[in-house]
PDB file of N, CA and C in Angstrom:
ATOM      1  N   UNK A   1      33.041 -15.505 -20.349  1.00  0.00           N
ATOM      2  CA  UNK A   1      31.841 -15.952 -19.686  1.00  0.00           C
ATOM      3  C   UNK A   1      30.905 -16.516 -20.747  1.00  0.00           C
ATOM      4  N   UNK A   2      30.541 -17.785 -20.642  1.00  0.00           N
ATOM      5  CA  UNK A   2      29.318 -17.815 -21.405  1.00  0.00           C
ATOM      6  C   UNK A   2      28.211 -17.805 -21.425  1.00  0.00           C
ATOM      7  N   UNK A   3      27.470 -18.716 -22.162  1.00  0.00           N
ATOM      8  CA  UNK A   3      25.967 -17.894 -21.762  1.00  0.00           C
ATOM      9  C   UNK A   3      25.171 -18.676 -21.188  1.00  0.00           C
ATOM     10  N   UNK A   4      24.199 -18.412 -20.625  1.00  0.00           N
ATOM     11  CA  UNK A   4      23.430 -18.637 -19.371  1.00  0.00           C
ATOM     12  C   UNK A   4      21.854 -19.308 -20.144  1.00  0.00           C
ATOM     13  N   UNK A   5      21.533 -20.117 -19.591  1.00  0.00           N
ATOM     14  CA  UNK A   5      19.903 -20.034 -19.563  1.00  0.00           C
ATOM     15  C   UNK A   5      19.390 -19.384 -18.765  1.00  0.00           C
ATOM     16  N   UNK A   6      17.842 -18.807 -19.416  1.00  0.00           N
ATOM     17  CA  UNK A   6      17.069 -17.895 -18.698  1.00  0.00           C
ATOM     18  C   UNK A   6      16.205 -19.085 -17.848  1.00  0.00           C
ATOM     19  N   UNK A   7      15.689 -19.050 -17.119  1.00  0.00           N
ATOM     20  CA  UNK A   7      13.752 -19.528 -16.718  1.00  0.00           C
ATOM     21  C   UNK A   7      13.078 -18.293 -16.114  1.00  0.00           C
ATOM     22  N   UNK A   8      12.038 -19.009 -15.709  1.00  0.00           N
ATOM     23  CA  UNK A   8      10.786 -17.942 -14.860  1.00  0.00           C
ATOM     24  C   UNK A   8      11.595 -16.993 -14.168  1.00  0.00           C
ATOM     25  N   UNK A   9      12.262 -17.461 -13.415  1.00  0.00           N
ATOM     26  CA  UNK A   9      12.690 -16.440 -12.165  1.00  0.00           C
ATOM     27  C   UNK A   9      13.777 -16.038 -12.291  1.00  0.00           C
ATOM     28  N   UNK A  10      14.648 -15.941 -13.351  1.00  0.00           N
ATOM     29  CA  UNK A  10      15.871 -15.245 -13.858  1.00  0.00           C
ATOM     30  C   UNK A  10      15.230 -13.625 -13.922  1.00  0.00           C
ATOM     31  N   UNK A  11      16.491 -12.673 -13.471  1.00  0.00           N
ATOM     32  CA  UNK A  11      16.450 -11.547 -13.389  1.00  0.00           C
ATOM     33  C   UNK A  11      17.335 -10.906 -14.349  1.00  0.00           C
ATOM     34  N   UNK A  12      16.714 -10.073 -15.065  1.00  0.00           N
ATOM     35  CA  UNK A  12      17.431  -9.174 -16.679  1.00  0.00           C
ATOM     36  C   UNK A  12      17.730  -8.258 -16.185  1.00  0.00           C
ATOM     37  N   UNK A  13      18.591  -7.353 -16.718  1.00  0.00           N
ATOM     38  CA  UNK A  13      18.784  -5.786 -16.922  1.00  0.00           C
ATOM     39  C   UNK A  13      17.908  -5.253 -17.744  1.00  0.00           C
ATOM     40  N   UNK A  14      16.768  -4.596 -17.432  1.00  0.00           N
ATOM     41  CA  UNK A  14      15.873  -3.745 -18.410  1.00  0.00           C
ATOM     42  C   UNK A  14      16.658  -3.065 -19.578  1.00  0.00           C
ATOM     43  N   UNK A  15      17.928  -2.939 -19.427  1.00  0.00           N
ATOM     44  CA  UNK A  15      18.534  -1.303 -20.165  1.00  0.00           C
ATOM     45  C   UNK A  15      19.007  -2.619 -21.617  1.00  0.00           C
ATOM     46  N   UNK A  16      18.651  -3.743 -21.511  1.00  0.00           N
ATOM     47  CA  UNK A  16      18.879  -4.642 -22.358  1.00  0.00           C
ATOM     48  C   UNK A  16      18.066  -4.887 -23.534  1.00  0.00           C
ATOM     49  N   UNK A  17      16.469  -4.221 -23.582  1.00  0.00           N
ATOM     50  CA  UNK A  17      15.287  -4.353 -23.954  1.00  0.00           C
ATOM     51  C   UNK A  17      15.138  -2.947 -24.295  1.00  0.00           C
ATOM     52  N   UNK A  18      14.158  -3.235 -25.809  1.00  0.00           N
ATOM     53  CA  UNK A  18      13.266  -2.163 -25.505  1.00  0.00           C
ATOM     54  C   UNK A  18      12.261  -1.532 -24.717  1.00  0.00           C
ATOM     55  N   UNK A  19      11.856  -0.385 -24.519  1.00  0.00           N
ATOM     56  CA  UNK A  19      10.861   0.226 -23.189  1.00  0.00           C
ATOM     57  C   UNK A  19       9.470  -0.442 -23.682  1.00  0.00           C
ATOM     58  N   UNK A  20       9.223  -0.988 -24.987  1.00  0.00           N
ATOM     59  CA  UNK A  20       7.856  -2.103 -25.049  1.00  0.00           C
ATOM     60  C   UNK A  20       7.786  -2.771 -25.025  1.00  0.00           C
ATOM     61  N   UNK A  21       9.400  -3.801 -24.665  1.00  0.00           N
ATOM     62  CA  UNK A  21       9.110  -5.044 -24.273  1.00  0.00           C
ATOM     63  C   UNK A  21       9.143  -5.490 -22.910  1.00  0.00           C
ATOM     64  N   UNK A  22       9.019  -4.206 -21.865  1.00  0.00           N
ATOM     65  CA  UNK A  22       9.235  -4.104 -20.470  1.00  0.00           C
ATOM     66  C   UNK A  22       7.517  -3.796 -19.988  1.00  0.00           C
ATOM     67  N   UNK A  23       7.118  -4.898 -19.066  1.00  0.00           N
ATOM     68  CA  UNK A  23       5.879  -4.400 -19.260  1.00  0.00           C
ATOM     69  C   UNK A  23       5.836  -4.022 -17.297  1.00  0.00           C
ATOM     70  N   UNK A  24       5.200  -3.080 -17.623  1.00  0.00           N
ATOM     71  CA  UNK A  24       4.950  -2.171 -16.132  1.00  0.00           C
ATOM     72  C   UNK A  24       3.835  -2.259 -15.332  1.00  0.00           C
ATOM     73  N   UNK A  25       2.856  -2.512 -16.053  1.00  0.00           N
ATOM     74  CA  UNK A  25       1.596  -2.559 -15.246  1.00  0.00           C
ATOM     75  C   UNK A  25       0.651  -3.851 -15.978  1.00  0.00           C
ATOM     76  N   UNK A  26      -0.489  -4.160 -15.013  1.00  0.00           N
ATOM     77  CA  UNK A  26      -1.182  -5.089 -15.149  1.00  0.00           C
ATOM     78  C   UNK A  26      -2.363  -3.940 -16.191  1.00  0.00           C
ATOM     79  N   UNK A  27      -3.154  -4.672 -17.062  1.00  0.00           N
ATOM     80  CA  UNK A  27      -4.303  -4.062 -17.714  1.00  0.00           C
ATOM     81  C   UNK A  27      -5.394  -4.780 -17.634  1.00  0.00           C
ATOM     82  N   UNK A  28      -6.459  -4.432 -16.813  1.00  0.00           N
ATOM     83  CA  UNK A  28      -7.953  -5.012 -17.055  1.00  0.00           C
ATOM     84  C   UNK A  28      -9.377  -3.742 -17.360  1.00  0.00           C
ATOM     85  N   UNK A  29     -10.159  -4.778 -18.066  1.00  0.00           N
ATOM     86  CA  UNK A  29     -10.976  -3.861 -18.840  1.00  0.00           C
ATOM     87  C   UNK A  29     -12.217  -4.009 -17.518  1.00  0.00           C
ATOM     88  N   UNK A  30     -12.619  -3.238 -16.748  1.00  0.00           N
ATOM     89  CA  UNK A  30     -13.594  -2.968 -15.967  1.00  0.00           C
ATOM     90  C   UNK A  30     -14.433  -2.900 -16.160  1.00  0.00           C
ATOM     91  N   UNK A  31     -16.057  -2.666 -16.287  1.00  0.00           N
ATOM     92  CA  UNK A  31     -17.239  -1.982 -16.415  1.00  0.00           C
ATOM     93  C   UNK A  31     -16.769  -1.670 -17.969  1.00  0.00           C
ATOM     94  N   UNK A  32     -16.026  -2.101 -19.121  1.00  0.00           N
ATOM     95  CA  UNK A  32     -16.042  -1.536 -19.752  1.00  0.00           C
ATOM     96  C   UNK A  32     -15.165  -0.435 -20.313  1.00  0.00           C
ATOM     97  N   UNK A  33     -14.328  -0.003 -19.000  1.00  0.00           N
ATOM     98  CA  UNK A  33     -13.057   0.817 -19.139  1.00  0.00           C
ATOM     99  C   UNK A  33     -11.562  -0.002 -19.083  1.00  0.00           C
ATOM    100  N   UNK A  34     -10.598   0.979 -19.751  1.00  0.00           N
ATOM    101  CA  UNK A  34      -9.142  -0.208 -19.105  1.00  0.00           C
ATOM    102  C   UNK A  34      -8.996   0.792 -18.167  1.00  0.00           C
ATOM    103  N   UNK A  35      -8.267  -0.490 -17.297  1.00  0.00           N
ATOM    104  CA  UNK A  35      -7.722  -0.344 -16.291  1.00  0.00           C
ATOM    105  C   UNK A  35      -6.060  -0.939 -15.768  1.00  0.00           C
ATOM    106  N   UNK A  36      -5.623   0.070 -15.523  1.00  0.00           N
ATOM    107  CA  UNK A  36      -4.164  -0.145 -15.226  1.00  0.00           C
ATOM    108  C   UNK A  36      -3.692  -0.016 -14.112  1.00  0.00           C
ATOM    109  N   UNK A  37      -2.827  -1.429 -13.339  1.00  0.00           N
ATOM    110  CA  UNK A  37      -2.413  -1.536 -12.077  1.00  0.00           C
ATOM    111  C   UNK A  37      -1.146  -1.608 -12.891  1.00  0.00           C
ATOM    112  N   UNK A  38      -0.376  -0.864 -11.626  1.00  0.00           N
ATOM    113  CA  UNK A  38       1.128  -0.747 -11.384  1.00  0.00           C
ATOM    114  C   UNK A  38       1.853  -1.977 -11.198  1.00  0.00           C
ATOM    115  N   UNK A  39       2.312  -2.820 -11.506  1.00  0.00           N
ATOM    116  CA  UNK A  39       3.397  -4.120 -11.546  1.00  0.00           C
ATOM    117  C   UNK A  39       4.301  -3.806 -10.405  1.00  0.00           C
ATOM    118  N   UNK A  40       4.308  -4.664  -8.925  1.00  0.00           N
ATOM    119  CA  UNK A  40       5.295  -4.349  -8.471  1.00  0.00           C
ATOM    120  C   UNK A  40       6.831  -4.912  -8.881  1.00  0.00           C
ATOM    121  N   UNK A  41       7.122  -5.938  -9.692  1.00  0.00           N
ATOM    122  CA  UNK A  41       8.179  -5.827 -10.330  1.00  0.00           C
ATOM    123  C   UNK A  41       7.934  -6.061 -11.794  1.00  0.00           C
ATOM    124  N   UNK A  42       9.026  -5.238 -12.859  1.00  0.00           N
ATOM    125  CA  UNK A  42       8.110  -5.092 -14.331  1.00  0.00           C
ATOM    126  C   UNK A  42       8.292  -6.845 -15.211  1.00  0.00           C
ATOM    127  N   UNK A  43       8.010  -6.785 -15.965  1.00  0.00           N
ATOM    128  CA  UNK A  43       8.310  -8.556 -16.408  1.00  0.00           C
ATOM    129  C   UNK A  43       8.209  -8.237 -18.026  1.00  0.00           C
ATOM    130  N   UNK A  44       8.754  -9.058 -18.778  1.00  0.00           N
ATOM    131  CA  UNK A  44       9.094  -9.201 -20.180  1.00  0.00           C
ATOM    132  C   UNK A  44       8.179  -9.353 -20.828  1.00  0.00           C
ATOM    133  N   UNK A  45       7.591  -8.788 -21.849  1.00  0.00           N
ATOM    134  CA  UNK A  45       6.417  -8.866 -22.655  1.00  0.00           C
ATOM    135  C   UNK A  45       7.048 -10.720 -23.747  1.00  0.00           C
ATOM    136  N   UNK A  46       5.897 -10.990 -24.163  1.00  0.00           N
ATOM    137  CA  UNK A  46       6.094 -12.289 -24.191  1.00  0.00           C
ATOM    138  C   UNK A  46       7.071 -12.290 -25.745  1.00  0.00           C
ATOM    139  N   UNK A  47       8.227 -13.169 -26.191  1.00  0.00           N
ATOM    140  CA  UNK A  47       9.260 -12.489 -27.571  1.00  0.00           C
ATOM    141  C   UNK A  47       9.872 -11.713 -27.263  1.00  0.00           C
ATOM    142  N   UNK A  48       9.998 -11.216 -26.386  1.00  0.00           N
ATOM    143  CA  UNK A  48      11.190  -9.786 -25.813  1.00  0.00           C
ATOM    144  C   UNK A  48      12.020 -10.248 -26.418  1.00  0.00           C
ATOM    145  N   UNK A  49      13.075  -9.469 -27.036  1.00  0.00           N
ATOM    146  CA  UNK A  49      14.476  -9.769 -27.962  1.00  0.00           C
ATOM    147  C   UNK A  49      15.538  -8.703 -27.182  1.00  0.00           C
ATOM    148  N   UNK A  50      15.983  -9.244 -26.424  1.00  0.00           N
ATOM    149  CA  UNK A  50      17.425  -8.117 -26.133  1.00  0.00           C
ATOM    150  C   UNK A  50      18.071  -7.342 -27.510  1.00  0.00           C
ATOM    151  N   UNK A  51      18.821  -6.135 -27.363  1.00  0.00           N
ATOM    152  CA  UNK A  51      19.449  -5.378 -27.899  1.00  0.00           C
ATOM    153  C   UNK A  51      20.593  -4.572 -27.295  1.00  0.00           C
ATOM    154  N   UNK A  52      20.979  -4.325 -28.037  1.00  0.00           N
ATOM    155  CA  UNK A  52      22.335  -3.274 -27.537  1.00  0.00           C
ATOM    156  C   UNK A  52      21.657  -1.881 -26.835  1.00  0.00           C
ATOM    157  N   UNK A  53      20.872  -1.388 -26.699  1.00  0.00           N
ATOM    158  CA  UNK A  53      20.230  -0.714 -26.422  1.00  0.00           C
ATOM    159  C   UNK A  53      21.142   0.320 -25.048  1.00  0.00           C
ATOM    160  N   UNK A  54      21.385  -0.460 -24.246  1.00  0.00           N
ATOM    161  CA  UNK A  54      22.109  -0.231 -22.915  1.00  0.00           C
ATOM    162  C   UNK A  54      23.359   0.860 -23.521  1.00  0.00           C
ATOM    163  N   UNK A  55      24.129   0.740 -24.757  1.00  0.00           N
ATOM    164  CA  UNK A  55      24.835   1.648 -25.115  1.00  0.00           C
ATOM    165  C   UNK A  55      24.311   3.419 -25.665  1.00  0.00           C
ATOM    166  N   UNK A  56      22.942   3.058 -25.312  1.00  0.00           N
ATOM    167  CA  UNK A  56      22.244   4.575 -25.923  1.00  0.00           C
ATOM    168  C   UNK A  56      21.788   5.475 -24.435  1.00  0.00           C
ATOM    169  N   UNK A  57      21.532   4.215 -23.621  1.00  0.00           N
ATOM    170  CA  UNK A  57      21.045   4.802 -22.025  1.00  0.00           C
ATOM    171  C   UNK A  57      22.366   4.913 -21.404  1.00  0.00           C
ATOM    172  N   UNK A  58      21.929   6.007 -20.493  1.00  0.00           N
ATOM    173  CA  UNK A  58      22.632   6.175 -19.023  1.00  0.00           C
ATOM    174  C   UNK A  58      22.213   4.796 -18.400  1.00  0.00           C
ATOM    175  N   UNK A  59      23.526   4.051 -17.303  1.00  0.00           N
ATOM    176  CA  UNK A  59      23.510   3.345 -16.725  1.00  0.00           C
ATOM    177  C   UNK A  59      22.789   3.705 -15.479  1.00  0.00           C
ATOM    178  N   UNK A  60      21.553   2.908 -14.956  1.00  0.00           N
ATOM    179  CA  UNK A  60      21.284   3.053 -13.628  1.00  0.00           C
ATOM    180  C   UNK A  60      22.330   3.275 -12.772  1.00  0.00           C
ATOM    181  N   UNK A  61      21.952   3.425 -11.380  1.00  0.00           N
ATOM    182  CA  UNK A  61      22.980   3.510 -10.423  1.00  0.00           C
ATOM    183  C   UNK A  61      23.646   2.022  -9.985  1.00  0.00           C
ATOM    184  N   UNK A  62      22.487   1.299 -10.117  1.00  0.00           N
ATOM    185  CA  UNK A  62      23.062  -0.282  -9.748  1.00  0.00           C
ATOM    186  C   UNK A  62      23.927  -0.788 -10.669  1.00  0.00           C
ATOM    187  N   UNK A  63      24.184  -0.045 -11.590  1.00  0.00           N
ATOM    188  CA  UNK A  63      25.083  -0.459 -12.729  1.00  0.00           C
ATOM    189  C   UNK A  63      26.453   0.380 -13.039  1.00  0.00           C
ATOM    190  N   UNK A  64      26.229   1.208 -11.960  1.00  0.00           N
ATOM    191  CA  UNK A  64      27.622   2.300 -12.063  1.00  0.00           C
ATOM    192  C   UNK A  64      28.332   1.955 -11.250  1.00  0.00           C
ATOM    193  N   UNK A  65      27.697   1.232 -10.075  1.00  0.00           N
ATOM    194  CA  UNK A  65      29.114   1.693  -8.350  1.00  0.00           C
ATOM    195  C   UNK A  65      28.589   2.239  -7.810  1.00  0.00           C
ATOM    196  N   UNK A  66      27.636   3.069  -7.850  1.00  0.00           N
ATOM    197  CA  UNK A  66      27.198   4.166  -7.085  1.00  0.00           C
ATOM    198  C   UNK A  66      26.336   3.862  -5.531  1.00  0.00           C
ATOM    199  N   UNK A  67      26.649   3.728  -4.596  1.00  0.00           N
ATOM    200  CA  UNK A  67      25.918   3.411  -3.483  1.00  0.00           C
ATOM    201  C   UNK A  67      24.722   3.628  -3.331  1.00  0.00           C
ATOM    202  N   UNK A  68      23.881   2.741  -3.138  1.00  0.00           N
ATOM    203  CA  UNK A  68      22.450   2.897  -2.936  1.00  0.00           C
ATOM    204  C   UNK A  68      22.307   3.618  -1.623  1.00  0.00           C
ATOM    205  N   UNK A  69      21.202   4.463  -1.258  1.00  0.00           N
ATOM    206  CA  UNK A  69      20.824   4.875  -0.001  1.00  0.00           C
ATOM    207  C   UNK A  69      20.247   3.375   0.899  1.00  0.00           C
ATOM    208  N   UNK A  70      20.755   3.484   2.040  1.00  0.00           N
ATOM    209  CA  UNK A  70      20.367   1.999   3.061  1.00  0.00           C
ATOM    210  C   UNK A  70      18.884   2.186   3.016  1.00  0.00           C
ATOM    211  N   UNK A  71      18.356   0.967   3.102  1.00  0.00           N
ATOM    212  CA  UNK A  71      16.728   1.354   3.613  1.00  0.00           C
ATOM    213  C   UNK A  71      16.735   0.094   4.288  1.00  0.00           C
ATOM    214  N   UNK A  72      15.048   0.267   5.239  1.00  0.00           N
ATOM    215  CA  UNK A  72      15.230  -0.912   6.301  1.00  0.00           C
ATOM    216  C   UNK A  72      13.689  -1.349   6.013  1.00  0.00           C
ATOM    217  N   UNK A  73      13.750  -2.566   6.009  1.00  0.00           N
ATOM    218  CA  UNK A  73      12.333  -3.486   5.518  1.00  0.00           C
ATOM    219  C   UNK A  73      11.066  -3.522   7.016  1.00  0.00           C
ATOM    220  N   UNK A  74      10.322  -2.997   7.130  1.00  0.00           N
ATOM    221  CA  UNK A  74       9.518  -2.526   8.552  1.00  0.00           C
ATOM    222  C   UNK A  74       8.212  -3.887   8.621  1.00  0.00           C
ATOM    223  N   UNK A  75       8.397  -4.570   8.986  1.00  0.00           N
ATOM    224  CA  UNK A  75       7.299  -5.724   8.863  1.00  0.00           C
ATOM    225  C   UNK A  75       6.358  -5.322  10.316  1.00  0.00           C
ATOM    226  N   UNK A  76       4.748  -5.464  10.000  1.00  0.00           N
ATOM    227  CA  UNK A  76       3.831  -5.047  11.074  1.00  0.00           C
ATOM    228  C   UNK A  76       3.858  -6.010  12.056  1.00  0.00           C
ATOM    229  N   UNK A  77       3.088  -5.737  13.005  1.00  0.00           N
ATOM    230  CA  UNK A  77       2.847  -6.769  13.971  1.00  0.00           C
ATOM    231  C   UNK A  77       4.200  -7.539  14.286  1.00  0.00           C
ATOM    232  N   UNK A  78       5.586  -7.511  14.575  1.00  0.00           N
ATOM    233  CA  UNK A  78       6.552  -7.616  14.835  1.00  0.00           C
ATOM    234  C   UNK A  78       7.231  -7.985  16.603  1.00  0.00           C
ATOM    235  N   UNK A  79       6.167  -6.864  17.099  1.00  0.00           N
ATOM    236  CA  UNK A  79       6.395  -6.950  18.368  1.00  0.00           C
ATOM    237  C   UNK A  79       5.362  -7.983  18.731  1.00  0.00           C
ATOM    238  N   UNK A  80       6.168  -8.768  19.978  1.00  0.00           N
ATOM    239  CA  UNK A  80       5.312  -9.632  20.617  1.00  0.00           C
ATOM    240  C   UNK A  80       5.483  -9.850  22.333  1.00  0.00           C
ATOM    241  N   UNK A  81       4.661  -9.486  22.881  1.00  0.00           N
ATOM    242  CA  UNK A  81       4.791  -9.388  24.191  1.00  0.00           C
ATOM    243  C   UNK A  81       5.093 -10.740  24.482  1.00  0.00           C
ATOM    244  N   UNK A  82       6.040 -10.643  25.784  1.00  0.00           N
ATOM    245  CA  UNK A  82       6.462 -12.039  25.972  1.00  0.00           C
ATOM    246  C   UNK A  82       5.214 -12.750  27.007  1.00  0.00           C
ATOM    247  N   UNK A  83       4.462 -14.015  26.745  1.00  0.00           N
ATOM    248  CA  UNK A  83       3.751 -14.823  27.772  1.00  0.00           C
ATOM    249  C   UNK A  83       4.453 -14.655  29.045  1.00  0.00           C
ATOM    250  N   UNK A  84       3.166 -14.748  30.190  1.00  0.00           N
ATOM    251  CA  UNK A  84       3.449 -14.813  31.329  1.00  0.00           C
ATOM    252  C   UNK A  84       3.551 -16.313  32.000  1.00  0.00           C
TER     253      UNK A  84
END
């Protein structure tokens, strides 16, 4: 296999990176304080350098075989009465 270009919306294996070049949350300084929001998906600190790293971690489950539990995506307001 060879190798791939990345762009914007290419998706990594974290276990590829170090845990500081994985960035998790958003940081803003408030009133003066930081402040840290949760990232809903984490993104590459900017120079991220892959490593072998993945040979020191346990493999996630998405990386073993291991069946994920099903889950079901619940969108609001869904129902719609039919016009008369």
């Amino acid at each position: 296999m060879g190798e791939k270009s990345l762009t914007d919306s290419s998706d990594v294996c974290e276990l590829h990176f170090s845990p500081e070049s994985v960035k998790r949350d958003y940081a803003h300084v408030i009133n003066g304080r930081e402040v840290r929001v949760a990232r809903v998906r984490p993104m590459l600190a900017a120079g991220a350098v892959p490593s072998d790293r993945r040979k020191l971690t346990a493999a996630p489950e998405h990386a073993t075989g291991i069946d994920q539990p099903a889950f079901q995506t619940v969108y609001p307001n869904t129902i719609h009465e039919r016009a008369s």
